[in-house]
C-alpha atoms as a PDB file:
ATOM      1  CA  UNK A   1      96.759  74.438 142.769  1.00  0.00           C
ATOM      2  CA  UNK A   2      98.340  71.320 144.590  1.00  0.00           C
ATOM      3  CA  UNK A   3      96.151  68.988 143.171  1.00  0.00           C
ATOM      4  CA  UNK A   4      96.036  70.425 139.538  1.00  0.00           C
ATOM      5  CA  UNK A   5     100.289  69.616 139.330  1.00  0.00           C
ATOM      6  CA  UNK A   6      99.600  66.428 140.617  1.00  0.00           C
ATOM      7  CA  UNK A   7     100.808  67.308 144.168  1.00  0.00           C
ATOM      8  CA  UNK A   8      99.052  67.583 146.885  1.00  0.00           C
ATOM      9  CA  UNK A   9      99.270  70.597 150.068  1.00  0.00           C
ATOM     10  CA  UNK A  10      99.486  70.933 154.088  1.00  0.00           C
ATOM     11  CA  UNK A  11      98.832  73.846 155.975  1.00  0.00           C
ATOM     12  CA  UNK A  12     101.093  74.434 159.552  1.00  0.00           C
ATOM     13  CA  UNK A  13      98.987  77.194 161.348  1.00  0.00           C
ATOM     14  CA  UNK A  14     101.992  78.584 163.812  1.00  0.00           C
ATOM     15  CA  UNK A  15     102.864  82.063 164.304  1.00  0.00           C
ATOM     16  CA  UNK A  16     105.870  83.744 162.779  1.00  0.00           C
ATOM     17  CA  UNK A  17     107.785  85.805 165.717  1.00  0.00           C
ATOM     18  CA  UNK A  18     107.723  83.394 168.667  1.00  0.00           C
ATOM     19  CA  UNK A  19     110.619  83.227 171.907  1.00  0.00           C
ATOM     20  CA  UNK A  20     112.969  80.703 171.324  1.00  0.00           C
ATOM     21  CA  UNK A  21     111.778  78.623 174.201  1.00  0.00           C
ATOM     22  CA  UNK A  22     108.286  78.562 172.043  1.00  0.00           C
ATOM     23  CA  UNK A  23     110.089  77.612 168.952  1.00  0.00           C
ATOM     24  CA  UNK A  24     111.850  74.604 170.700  1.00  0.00           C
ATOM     25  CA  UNK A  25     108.307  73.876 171.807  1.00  0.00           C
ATOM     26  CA  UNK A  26     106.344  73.744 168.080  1.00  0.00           C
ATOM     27  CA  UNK A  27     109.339  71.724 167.185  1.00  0.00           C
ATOM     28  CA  UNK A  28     107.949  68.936 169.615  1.00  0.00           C
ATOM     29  CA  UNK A  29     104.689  69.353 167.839  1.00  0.00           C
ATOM     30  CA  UNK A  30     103.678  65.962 166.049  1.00  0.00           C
ATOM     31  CA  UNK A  31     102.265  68.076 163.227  1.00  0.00           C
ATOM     32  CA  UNK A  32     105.141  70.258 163.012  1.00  0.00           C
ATOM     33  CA  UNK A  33     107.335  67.051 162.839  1.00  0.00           C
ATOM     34  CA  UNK A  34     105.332  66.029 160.239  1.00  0.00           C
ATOM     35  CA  UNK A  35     105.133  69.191 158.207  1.00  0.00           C
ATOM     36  CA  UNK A  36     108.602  69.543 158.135  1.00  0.00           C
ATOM     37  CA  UNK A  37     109.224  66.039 156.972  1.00  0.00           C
ATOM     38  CA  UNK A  38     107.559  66.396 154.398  1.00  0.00           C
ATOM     39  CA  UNK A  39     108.798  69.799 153.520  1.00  0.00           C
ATOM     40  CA  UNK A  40     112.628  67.398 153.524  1.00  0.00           C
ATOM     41  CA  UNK A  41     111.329  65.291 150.846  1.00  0.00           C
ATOM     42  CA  UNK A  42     109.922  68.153 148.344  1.00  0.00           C
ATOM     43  CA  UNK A  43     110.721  68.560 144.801  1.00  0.00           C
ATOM     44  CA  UNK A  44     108.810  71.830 144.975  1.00  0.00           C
ATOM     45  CA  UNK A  45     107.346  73.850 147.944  1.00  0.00           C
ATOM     46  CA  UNK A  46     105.029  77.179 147.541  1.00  0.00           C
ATOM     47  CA  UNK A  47     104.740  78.794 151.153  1.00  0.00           C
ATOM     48  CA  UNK A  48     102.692  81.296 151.967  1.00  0.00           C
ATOM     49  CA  UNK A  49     101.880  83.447 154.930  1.00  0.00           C
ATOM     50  CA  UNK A  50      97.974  84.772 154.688  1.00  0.00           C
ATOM     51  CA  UNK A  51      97.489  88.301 154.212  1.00  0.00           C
ATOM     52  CA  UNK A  52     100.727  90.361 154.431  1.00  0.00           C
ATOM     53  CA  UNK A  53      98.752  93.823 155.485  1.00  0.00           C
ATOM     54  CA  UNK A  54      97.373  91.920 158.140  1.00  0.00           C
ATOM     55  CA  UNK A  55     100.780  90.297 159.119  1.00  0.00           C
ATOM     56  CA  UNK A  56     102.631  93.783 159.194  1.00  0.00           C
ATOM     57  CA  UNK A  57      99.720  95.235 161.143  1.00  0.00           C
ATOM     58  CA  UNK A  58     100.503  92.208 163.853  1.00  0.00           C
ATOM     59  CA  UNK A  59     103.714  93.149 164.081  1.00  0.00           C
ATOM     60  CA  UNK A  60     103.456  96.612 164.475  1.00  0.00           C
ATOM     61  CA  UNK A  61     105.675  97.139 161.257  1.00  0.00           C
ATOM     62  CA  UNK A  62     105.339 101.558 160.368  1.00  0.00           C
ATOM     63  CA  UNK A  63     103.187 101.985 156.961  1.00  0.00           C
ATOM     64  CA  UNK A  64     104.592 102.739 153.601  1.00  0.00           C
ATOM     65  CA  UNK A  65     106.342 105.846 153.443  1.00  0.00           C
ATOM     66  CA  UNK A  66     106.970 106.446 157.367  1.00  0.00           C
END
């Protein structure tokens, strides 16, 4: 999809419900840095985070309904 707008995409494999002392950590990261920098200079940015029944299953999050 990137490439078809004339853009181009970077994936940042981290997870999503870390300790702050983690966080702090990936922030070190030189491919964090990176990602991020170029997140500063985007015109557009399409994020996405994989499969979300999988996510909420990771998290423990109660089905639909309960």
């Amino acid at each position: 999809m990137a490439q078809q707008a004339g853009g181009y995409y970077t994936t940042m494999y981290v997870p999503d419900n870390v300790s702050e002392t983690t966080y702090n950590t990936l922030l070190l990261e030189p491919s964090v840095i990176n990602t991020l920098d170029k997140i500063k200079q985007a015109n557009v940015i399409l994020h996405g985070i994989g499969d979300a029944l999988k996510m909420a299953h990771r998290r423990q999050s109660p089905e639909k309904g309960h």
